[in-house]
PDB file of N, CA and C in Angstrom:
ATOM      1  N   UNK A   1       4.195 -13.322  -2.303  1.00  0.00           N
ATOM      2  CA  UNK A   1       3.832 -12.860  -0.989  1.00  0.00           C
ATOM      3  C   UNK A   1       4.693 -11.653  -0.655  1.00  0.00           C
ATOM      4  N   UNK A   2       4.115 -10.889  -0.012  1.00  0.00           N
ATOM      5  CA  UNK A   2       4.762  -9.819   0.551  1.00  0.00           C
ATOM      6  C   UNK A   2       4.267  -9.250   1.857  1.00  0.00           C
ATOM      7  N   UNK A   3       4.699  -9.094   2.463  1.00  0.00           N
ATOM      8  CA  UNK A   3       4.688  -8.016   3.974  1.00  0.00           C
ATOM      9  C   UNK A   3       5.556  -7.261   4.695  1.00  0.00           C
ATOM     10  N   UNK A   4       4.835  -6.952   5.476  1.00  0.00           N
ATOM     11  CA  UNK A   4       5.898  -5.880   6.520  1.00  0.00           C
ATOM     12  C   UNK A   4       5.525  -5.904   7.909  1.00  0.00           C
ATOM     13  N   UNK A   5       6.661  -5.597   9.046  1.00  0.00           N
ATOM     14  CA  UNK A   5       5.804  -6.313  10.217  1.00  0.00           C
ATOM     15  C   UNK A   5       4.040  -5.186  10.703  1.00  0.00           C
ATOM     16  N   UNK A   6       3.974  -3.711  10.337  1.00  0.00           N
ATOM     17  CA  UNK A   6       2.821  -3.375  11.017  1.00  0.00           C
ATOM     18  C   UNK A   6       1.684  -4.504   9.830  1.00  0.00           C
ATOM     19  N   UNK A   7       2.240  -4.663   8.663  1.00  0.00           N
ATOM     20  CA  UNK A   7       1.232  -5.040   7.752  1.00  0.00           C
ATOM     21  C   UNK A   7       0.068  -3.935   6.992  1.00  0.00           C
ATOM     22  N   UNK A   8       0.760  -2.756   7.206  1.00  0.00           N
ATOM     23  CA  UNK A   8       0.069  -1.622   6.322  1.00  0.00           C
ATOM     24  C   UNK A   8       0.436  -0.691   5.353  1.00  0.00           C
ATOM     25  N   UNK A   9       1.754  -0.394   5.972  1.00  0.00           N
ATOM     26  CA  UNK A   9       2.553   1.040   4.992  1.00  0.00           C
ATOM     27  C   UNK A   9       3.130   0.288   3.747  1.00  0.00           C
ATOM     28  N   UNK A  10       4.261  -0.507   3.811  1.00  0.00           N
ATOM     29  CA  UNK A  10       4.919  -1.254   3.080  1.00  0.00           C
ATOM     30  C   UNK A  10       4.230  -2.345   2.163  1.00  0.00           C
ATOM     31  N   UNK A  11       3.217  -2.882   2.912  1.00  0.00           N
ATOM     32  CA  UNK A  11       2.021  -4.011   2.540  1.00  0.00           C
ATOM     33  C   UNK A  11       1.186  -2.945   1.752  1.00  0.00           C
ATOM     34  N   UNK A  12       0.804  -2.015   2.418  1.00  0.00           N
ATOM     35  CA  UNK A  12      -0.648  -1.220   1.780  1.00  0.00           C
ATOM     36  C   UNK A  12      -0.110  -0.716   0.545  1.00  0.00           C
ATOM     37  N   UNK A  13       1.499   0.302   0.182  1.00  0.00           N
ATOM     38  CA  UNK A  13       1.651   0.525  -0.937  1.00  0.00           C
ATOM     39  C   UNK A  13       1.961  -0.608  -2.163  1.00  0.00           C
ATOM     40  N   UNK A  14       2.646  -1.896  -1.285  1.00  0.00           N
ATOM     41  CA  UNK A  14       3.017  -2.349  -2.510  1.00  0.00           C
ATOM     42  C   UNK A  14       1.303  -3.095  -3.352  1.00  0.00           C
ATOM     43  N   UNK A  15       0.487  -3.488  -2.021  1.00  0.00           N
ATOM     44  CA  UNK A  15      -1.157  -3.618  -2.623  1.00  0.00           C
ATOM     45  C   UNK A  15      -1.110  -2.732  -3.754  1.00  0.00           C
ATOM     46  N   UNK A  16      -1.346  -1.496  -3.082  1.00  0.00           N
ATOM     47  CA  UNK A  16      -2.236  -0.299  -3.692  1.00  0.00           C
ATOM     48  C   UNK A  16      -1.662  -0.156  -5.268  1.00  0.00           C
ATOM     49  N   UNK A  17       0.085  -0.244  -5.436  1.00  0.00           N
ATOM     50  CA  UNK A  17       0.404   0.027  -6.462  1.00  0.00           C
ATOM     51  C   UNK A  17       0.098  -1.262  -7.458  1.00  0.00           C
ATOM     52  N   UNK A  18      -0.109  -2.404  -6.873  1.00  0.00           N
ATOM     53  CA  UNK A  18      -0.142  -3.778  -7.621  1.00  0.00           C
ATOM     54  C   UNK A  18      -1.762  -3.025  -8.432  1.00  0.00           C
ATOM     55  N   UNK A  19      -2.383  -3.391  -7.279  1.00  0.00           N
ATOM     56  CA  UNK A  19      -4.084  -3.175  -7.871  1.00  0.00           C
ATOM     57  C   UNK A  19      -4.081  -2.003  -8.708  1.00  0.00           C
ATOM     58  N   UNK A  20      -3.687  -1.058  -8.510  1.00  0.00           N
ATOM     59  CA  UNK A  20      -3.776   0.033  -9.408  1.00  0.00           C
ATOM     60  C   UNK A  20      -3.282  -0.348 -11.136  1.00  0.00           C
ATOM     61  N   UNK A  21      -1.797  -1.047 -10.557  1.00  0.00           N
ATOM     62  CA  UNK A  21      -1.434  -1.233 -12.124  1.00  0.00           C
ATOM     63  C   UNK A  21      -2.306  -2.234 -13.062  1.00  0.00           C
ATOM     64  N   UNK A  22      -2.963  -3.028 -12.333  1.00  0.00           N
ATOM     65  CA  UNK A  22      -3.703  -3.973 -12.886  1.00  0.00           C
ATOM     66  C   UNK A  22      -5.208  -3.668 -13.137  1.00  0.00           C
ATOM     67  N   UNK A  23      -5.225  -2.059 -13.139  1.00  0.00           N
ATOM     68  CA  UNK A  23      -6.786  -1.483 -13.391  1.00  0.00           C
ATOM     69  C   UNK A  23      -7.808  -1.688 -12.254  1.00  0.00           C
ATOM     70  N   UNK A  24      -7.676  -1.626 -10.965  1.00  0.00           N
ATOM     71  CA  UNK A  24      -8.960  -1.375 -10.231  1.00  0.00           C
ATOM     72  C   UNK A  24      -9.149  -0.238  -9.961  1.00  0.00           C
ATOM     73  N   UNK A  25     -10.020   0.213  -9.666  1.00  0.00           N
ATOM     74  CA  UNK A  25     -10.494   1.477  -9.556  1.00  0.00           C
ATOM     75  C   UNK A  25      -9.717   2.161  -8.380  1.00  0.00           C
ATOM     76  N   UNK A  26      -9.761   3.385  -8.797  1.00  0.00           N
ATOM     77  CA  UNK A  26      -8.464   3.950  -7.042  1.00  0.00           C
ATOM     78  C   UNK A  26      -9.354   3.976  -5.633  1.00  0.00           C
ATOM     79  N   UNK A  27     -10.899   4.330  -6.455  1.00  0.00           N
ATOM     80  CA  UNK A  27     -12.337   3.987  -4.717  1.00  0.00           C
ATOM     81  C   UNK A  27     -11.787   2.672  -4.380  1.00  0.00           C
ATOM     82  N   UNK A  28     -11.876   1.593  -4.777  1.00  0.00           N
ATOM     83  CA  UNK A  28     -11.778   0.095  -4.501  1.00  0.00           C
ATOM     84  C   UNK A  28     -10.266  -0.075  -3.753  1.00  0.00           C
ATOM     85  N   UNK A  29      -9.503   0.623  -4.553  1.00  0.00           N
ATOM     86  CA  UNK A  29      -7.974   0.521  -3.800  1.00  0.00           C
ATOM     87  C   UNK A  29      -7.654   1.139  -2.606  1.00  0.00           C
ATOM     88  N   UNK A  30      -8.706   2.609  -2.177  1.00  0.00           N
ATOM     89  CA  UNK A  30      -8.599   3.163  -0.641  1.00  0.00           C
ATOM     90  C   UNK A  30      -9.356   2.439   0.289  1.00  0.00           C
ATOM     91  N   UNK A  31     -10.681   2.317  -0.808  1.00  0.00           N
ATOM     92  CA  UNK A  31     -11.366   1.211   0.259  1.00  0.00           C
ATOM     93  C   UNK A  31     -11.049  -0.105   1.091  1.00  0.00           C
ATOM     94  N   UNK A  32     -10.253  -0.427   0.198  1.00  0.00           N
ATOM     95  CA  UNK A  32      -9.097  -2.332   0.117  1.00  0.00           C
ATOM     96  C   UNK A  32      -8.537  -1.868   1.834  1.00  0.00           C
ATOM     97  N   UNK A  33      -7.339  -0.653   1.673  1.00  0.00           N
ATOM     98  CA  UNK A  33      -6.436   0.183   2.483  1.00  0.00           C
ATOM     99  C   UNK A  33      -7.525   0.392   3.706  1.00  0.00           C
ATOM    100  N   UNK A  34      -8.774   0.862   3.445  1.00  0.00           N
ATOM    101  CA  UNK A  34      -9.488   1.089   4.708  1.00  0.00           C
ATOM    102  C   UNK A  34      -9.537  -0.144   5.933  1.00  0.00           C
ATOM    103  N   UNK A  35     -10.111  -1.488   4.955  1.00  0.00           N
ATOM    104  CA  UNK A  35      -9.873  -3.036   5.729  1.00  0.00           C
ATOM    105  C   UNK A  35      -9.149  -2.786   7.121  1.00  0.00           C
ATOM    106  N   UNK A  36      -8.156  -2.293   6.517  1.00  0.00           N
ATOM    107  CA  UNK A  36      -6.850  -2.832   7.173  1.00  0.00           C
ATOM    108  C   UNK A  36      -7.451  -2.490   8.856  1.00  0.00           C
ATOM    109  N   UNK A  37      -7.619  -1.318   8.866  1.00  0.00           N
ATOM    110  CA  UNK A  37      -8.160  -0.951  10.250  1.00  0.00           C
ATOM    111  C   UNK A  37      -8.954  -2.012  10.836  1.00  0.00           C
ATOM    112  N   UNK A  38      -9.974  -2.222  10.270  1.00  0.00           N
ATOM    113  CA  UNK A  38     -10.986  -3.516  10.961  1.00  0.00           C
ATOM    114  C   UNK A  38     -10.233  -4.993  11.547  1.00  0.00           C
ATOM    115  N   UNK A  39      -8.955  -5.050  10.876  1.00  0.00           N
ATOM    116  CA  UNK A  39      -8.194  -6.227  11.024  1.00  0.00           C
ATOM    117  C   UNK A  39      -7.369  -6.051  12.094  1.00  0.00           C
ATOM    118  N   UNK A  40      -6.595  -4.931  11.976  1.00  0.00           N
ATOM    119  CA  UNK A  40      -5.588  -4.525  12.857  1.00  0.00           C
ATOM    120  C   UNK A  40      -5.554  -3.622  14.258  1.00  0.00           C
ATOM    121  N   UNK A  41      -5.799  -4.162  15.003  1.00  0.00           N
ATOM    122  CA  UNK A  41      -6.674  -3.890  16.373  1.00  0.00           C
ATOM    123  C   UNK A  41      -5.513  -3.865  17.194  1.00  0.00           C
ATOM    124  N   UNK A  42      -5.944  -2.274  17.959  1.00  0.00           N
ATOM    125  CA  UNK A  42      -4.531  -1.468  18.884  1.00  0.00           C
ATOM    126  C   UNK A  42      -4.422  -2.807  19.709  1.00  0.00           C
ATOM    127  N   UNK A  43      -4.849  -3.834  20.408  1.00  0.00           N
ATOM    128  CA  UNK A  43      -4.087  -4.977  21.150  1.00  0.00           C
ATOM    129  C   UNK A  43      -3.076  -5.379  20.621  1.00  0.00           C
ATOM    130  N   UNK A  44      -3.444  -5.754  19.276  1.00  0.00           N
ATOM    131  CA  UNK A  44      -2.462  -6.682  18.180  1.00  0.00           C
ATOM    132  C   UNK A  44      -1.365  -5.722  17.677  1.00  0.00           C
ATOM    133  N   UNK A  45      -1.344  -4.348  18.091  1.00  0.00           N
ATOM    134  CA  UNK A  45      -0.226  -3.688  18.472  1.00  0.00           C
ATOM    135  C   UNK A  45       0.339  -2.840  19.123  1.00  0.00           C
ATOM    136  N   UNK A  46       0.202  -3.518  20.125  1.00  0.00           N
ATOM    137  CA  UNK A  46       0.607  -2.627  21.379  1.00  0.00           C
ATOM    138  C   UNK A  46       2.315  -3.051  21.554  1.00  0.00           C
ATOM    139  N   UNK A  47       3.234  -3.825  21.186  1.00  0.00           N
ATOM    140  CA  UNK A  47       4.287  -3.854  21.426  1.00  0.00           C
ATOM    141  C   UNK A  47       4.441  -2.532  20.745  1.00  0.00           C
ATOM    142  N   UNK A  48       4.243  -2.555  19.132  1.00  0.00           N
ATOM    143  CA  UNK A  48       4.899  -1.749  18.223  1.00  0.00           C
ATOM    144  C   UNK A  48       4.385  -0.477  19.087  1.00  0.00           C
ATOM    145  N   UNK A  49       3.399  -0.155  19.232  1.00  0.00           N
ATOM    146  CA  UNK A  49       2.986   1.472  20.191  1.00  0.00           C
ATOM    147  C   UNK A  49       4.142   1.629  21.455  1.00  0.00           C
ATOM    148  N   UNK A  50       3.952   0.566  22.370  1.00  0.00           N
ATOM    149  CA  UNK A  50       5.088   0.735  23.656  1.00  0.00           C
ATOM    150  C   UNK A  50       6.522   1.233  22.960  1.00  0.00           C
ATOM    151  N   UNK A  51       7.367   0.570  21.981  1.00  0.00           N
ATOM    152  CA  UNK A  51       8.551   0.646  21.052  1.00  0.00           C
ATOM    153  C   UNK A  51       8.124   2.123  20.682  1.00  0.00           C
ATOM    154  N   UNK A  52       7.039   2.418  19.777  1.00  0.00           N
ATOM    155  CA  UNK A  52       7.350   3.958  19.066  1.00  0.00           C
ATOM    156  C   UNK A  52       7.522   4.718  20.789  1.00  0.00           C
ATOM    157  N   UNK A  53       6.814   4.581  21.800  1.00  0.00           N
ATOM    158  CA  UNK A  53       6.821   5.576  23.265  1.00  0.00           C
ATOM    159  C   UNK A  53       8.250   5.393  23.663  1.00  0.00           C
ATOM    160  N   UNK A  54       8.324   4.448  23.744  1.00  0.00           N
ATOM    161  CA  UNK A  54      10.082   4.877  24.266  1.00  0.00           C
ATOM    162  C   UNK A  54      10.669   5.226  23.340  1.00  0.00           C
ATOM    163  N   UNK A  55      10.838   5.266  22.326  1.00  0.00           N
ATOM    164  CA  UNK A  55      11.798   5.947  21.415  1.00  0.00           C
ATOM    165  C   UNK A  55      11.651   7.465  21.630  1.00  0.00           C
ATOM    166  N   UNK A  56      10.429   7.891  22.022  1.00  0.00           N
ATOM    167  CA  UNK A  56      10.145   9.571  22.529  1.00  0.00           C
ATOM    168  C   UNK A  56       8.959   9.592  21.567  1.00  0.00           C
ATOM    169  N   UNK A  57       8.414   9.140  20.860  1.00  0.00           N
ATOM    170  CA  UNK A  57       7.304   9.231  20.055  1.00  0.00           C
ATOM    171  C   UNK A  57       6.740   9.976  21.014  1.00  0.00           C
ATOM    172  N   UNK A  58       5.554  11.163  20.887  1.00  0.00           N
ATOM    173  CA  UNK A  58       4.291  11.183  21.851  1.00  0.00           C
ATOM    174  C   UNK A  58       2.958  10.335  21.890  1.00  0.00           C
ATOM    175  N   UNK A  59       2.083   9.768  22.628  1.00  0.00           N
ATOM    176  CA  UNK A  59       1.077   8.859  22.667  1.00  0.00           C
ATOM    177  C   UNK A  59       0.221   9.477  21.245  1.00  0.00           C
ATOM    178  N   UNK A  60       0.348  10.508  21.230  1.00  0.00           N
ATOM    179  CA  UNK A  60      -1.150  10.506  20.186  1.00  0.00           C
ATOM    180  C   UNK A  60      -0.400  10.212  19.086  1.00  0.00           C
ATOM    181  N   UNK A  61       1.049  10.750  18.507  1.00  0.00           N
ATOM    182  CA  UNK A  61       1.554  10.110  17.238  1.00  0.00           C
ATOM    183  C   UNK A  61       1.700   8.893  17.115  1.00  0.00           C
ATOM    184  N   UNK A  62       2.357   8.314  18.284  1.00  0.00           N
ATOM    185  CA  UNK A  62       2.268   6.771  18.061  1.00  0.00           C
ATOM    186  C   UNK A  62       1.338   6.330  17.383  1.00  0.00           C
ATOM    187  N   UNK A  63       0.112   6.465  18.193  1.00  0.00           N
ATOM    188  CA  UNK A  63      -1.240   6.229  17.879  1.00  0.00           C
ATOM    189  C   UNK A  63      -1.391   6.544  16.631  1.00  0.00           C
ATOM    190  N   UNK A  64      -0.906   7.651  16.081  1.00  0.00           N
ATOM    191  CA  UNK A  64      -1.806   7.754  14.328  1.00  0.00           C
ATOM    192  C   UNK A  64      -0.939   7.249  13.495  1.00  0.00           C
ATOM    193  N   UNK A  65       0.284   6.695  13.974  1.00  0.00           N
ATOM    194  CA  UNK A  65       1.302   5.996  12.965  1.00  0.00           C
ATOM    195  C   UNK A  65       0.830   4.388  12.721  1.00  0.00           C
ATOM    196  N   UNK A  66       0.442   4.021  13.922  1.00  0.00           N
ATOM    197  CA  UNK A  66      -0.686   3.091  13.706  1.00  0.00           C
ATOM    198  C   UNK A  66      -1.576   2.898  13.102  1.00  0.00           C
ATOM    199  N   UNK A  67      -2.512   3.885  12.132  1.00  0.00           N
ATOM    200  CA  UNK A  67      -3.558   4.005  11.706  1.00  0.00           C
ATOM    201  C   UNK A  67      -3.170   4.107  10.422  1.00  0.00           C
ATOM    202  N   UNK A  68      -4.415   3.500   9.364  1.00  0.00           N
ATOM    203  CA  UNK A  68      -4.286   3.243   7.942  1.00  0.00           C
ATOM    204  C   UNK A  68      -5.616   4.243   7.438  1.00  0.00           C
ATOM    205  N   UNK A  69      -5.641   5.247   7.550  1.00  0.00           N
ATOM    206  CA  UNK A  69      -6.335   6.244   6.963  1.00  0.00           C
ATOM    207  C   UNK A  69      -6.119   6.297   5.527  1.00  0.00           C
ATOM    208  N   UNK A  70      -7.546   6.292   4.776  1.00  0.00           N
ATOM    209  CA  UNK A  70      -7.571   6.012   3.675  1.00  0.00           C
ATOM    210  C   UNK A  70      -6.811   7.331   2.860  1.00  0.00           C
ATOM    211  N   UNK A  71      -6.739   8.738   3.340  1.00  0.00           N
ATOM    212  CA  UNK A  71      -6.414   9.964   2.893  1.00  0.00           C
ATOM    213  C   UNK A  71      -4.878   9.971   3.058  1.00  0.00           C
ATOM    214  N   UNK A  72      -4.258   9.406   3.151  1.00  0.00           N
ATOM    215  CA  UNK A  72      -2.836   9.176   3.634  1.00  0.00           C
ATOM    216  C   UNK A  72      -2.976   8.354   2.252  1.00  0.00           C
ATOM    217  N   UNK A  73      -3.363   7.291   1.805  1.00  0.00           N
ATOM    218  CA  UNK A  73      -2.797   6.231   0.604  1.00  0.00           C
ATOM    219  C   UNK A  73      -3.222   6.722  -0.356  1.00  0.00           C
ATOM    220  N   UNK A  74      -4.219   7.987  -0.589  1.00  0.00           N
ATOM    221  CA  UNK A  74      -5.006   8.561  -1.637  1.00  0.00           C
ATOM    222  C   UNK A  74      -3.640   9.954  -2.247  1.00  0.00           C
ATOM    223  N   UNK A  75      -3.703  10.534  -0.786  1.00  0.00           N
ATOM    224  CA  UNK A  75      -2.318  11.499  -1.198  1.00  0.00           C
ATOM    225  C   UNK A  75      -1.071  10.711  -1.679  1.00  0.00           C
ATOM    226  N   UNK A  76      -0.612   9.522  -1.138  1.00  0.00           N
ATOM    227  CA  UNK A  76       0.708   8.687  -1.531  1.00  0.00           C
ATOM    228  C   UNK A  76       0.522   8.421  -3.385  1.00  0.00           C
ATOM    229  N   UNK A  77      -0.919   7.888  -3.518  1.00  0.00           N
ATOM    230  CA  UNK A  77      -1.211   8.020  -5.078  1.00  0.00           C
ATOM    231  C   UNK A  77      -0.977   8.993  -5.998  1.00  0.00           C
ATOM    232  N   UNK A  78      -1.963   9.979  -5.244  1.00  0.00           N
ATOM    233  CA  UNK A  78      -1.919  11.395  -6.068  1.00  0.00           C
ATOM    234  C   UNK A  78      -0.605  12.027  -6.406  1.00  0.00           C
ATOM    235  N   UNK A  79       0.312  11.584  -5.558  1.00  0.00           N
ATOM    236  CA  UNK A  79       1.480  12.461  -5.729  1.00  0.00           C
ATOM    237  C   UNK A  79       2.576  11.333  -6.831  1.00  0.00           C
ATOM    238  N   UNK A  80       2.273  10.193  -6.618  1.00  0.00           N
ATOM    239  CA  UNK A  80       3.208   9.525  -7.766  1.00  0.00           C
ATOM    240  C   UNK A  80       2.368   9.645  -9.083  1.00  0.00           C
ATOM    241  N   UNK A  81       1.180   9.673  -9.587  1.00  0.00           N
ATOM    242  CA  UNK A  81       0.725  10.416 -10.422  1.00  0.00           C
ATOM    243  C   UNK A  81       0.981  11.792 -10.825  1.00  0.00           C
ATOM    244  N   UNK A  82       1.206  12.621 -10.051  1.00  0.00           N
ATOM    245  CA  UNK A  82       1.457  13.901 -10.157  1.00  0.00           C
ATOM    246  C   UNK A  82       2.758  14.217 -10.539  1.00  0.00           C
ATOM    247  N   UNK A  83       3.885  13.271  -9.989  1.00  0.00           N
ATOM    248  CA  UNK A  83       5.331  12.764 -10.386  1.00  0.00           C
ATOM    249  C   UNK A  83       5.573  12.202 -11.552  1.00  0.00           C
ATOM    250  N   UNK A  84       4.892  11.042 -11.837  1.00  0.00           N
ATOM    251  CA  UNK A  84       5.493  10.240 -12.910  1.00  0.00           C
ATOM    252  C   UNK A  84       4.498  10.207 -13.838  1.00  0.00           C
ATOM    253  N   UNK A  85       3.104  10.913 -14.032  1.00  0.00           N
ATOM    254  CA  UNK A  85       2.308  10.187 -14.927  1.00  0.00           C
ATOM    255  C   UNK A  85       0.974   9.400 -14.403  1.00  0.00           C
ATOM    256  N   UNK A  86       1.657   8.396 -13.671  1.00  0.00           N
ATOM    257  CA  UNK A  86       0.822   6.741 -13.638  1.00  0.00           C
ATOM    258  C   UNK A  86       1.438   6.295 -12.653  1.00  0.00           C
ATOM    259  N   UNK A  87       0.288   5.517 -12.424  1.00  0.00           N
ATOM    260  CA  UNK A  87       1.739   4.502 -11.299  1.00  0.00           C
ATOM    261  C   UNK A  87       2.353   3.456 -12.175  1.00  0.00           C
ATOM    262  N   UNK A  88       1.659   3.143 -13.048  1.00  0.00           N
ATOM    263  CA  UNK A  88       2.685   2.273 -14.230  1.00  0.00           C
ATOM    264  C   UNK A  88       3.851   2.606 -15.148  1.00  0.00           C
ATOM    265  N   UNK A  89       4.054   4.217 -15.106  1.00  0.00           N
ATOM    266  CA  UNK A  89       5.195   4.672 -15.245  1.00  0.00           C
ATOM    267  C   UNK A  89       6.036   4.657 -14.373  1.00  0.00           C
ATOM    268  N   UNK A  90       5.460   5.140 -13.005  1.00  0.00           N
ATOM    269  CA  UNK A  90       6.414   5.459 -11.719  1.00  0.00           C
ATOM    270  C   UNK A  90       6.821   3.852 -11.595  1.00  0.00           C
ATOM    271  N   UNK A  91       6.142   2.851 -11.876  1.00  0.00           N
ATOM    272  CA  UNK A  91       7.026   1.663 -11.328  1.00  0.00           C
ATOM    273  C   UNK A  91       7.687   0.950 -12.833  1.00  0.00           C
ATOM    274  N   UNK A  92       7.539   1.391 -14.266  1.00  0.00           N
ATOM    275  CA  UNK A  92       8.372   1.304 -15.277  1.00  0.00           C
ATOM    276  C   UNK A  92       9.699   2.101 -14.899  1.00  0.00           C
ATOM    277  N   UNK A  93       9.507   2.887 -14.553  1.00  0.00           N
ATOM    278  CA  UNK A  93      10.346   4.070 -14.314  1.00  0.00           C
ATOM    279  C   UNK A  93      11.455   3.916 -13.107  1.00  0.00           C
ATOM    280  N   UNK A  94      11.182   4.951 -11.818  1.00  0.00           N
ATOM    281  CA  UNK A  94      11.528   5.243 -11.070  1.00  0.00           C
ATOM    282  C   UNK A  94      11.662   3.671  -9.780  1.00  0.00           C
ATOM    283  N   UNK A  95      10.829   2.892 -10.297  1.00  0.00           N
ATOM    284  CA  UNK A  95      10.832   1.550  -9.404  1.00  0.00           C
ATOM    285  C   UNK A  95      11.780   0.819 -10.013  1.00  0.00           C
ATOM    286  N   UNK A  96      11.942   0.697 -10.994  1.00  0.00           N
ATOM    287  CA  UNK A  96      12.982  -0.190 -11.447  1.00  0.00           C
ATOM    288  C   UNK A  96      12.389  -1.788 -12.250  1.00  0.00           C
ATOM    289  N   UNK A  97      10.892  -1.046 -12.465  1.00  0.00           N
ATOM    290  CA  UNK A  97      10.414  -2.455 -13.010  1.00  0.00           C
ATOM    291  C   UNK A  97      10.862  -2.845 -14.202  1.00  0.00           C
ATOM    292  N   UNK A  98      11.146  -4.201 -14.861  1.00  0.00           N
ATOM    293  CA  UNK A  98      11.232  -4.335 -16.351  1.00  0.00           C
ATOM    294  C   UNK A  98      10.240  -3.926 -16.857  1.00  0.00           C
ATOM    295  N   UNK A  99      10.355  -3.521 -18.246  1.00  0.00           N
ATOM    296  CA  UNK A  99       9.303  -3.220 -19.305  1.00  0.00           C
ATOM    297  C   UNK A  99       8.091  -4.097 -19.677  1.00  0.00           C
ATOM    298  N   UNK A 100       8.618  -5.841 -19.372  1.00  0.00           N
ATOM    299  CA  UNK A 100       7.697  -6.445 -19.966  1.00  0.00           C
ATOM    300  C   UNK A 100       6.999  -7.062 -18.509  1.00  0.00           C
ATOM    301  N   UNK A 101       8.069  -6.672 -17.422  1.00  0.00           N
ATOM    302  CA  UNK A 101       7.079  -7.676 -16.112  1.00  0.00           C
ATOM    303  C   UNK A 101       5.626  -7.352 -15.385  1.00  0.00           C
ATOM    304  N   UNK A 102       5.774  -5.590 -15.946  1.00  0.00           N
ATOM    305  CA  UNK A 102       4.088  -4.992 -16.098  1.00  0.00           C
ATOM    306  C   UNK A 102       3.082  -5.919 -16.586  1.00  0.00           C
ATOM    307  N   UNK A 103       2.943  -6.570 -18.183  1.00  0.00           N
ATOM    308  CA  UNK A 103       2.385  -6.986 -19.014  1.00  0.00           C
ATOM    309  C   UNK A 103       2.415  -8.385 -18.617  1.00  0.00           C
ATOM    310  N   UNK A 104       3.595  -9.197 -18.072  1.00  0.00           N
ATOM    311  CA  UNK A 104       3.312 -10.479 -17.452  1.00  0.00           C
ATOM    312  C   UNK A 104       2.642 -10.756 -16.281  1.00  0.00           C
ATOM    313  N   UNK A 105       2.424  -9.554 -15.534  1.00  0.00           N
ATOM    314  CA  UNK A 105       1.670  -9.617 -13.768  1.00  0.00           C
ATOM    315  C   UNK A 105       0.397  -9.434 -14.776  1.00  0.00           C
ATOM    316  N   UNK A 106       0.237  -8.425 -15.605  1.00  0.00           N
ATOM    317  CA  UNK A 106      -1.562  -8.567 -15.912  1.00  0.00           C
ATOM    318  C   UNK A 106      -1.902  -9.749 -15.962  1.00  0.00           C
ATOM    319  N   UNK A 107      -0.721 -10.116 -17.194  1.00  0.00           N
ATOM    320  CA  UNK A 107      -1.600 -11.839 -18.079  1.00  0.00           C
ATOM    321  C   UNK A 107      -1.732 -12.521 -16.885  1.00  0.00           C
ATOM    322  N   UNK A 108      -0.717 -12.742 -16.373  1.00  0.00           N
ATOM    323  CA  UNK A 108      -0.660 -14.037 -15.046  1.00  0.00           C
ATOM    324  C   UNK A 108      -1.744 -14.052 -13.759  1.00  0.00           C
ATOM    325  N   UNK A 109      -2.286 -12.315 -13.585  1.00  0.00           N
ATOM    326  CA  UNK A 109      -3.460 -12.363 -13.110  1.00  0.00           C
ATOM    327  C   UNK A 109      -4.635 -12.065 -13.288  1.00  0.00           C
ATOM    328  N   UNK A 110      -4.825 -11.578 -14.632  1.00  0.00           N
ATOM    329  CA  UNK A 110      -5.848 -11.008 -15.035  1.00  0.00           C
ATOM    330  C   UNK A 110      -7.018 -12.000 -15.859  1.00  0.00           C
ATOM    331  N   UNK A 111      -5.764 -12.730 -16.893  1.00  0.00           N
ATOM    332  CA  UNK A 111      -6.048 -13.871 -17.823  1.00  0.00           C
ATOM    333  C   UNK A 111      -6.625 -14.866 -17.141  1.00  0.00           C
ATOM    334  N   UNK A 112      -7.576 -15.815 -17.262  1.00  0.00           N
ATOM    335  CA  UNK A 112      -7.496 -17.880 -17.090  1.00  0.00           C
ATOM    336  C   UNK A 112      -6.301 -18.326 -17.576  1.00  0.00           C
ATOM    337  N   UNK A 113      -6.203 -19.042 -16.633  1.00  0.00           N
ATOM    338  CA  UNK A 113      -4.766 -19.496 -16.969  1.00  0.00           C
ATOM    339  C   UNK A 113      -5.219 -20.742 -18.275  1.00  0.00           C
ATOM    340  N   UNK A 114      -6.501 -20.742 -18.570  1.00  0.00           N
ATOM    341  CA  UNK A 114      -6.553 -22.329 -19.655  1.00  0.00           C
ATOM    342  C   UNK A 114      -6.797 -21.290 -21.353  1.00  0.00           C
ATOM    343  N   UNK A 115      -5.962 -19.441 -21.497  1.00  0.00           N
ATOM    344  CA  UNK A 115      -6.193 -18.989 -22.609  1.00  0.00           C
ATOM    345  C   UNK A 115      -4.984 -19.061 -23.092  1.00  0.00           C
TER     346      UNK A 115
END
């Protein structure tokens, strides 16, 4: 399990990079990221909006820091591709993953567990 309290930035990359490493398509992975909007409804965060306004945020940034725009997680991709390769390098790599815990998240989710 993993989260974060908006449940998008922190949640959406560590998704995006999971699904990616495990071969879904990157349409399916912005699309996944799009959800999020339908779920996460400005009521259900209006503390976090009031918190970014007093800090001096302005209303409309607040507002788009809130938002899970699919072109925001598409550029976050493109550019660790553009960095490392892959995102399976960037998280061999620069994430600090082991070598073999890549190859055990496939089997463990990719595989039936009765092969």
């Amino acid at each position: 399990m993993f989260h974060c309290h908006a449940g998008k930035d922190h949640t959406g990359l560590v998704a995006a990079l999971l699904l990616d490493a495990l071969g879904v398509e990157r349409a399916t992975i912005l699309d996944d990221y799009g959800l999020t909007a339908r779920y996460r409804r400005r009521t259900e965060q209006e503390s976090s909006y009031e918190r970014l306004i007093e800090s001096g945020m302005s209303e409309e940034a607040a507002a788009g820091v809130l938002t899970t725009p699919k072109w925001a997680m598409q550029h976050a991709l493109e550019e660790l591709d553009r960095r490392y390769g892959s995102i399976a390098d960037f998280l061999r790599g620069p994430a600090g993953m082991y070598p073999d815990t890549l190859d055990t998240l496939r089997q463990r989710l990719l595989e039936p567990p009765w092969v």
